[in-house]
C-alpha atoms as a PDB file:
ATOM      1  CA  UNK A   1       1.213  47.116-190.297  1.00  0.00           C
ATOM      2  CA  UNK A   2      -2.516  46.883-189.137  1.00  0.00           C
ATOM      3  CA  UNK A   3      -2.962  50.678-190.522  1.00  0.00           C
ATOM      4  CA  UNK A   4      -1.440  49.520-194.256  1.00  0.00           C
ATOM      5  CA  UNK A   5      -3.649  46.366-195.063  1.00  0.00           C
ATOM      6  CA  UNK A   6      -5.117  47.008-198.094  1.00  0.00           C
ATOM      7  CA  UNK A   7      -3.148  50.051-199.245  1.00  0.00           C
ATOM      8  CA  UNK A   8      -0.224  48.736-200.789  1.00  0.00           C
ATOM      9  CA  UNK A   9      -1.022  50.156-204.907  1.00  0.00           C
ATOM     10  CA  UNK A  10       2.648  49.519-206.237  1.00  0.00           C
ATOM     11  CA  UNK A  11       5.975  47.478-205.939  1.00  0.00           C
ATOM     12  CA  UNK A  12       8.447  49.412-207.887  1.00  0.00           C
ATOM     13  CA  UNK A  13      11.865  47.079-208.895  1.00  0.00           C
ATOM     14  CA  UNK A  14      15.003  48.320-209.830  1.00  0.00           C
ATOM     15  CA  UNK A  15      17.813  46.797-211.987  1.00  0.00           C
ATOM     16  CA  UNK A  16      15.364  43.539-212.892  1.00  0.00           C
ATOM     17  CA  UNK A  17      17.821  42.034-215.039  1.00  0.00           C
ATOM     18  CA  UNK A  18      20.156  41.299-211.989  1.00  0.00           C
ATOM     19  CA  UNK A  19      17.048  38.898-211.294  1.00  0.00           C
ATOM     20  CA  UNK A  20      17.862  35.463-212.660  1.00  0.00           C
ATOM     21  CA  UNK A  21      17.559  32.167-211.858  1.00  0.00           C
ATOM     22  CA  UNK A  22      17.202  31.713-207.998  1.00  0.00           C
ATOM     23  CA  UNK A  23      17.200  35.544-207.184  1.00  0.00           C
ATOM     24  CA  UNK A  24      14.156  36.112-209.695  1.00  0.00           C
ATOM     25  CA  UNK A  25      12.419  32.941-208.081  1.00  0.00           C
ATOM     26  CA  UNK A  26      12.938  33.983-204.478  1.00  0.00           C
ATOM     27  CA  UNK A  27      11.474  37.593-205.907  1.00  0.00           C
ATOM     28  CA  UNK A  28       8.242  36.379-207.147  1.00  0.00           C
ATOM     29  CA  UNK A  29       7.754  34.624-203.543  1.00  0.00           C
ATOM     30  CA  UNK A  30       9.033  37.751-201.738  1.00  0.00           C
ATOM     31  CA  UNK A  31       6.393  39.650-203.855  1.00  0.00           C
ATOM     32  CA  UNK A  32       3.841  36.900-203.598  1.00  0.00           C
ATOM     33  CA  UNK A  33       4.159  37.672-199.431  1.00  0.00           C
ATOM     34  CA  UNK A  34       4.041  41.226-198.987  1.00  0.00           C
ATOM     35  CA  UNK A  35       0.728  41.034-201.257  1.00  0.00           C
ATOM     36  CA  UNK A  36      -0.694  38.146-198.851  1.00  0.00           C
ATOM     37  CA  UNK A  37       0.776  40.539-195.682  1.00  0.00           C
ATOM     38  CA  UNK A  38      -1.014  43.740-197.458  1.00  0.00           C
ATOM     39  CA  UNK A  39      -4.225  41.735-198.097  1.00  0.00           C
ATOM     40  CA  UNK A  40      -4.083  43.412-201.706  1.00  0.00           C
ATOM     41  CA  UNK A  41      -5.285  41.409-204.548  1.00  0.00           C
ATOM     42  CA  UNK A  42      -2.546  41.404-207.279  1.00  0.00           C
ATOM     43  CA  UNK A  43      -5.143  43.096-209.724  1.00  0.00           C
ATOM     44  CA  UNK A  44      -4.980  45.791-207.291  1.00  0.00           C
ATOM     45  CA  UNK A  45      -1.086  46.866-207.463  1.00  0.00           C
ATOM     46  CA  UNK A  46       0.282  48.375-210.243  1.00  0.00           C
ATOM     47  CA  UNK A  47       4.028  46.882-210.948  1.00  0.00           C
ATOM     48  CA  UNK A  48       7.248  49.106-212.279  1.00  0.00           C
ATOM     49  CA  UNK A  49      10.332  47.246-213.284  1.00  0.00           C
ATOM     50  CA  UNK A  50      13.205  48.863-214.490  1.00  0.00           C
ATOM     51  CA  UNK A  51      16.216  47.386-216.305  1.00  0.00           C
ATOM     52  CA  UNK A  52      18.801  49.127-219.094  1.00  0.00           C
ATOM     53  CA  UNK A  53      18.988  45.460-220.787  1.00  0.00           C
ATOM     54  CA  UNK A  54      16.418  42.887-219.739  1.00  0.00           C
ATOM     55  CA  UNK A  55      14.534  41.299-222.838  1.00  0.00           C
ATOM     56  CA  UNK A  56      16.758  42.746-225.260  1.00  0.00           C
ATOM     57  CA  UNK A  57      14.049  43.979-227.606  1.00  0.00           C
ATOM     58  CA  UNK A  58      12.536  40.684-227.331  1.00  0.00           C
ATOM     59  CA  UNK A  59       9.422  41.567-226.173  1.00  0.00           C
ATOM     60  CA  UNK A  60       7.914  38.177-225.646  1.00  0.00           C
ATOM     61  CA  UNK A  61      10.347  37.103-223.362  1.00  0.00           C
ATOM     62  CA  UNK A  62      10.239  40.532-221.525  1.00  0.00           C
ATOM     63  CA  UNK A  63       6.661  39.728-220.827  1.00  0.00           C
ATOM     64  CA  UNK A  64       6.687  35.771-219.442  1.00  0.00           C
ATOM     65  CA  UNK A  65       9.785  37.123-217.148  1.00  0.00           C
ATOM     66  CA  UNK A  66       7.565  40.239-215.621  1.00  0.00           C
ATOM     67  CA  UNK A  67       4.234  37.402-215.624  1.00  0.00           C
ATOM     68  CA  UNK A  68       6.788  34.868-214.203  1.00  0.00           C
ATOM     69  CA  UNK A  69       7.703  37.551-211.172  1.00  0.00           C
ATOM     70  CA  UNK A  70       4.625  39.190-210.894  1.00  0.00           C
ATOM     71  CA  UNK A  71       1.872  36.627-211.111  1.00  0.00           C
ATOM     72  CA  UNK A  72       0.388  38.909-213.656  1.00  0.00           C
ATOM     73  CA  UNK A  73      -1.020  37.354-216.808  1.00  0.00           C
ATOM     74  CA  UNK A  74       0.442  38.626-219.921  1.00  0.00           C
ATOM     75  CA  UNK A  75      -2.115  40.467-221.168  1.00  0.00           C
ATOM     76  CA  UNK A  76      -1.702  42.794-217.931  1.00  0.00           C
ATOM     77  CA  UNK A  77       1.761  43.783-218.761  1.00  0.00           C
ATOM     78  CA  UNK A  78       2.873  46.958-220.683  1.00  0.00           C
ATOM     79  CA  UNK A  79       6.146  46.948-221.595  1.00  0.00           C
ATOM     80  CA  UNK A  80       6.987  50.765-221.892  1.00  0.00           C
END
């Protein structure tokens, strides 16, 4: 682990709309860890999250869950 401190550059999730409630909560603090156990600063990592129906086209919402889970502010999100 000593060699990866400071490397970590992305978290890639899959199927993010099976992350609700509980699940999406323990996530953020899951995600919140590995960045304190990489010493990375959040503005560091790039995030990928990949869903066939979160948001529903609502865009908005889309972007307070992803700020929610990431820690991101809003303005760093690009929905894609």
């Amino acid at each position: 682990m000593e060699n990866s401190k400071g490397k970590l550059r992305w978290i890639l999730l899959d199927e993010a709309h099976t992350l609700k409630g509980s699940a999406a909560t323990e996530m953020a603090m899951l995600i919140r860890r590995v960045l304190d156990a990489f010493e990375v600063d959040i503005k560091d990592v790039r995030f990928a999250a990949t869903s066939a129906t979160v948001g529903n086209d609502n865009n908005d919402a889309l972007l307070r869950f992803m700020s929610g889970l990431t820690g991101l502010s809003e303005d760093k999100i690009n929905i894609i």
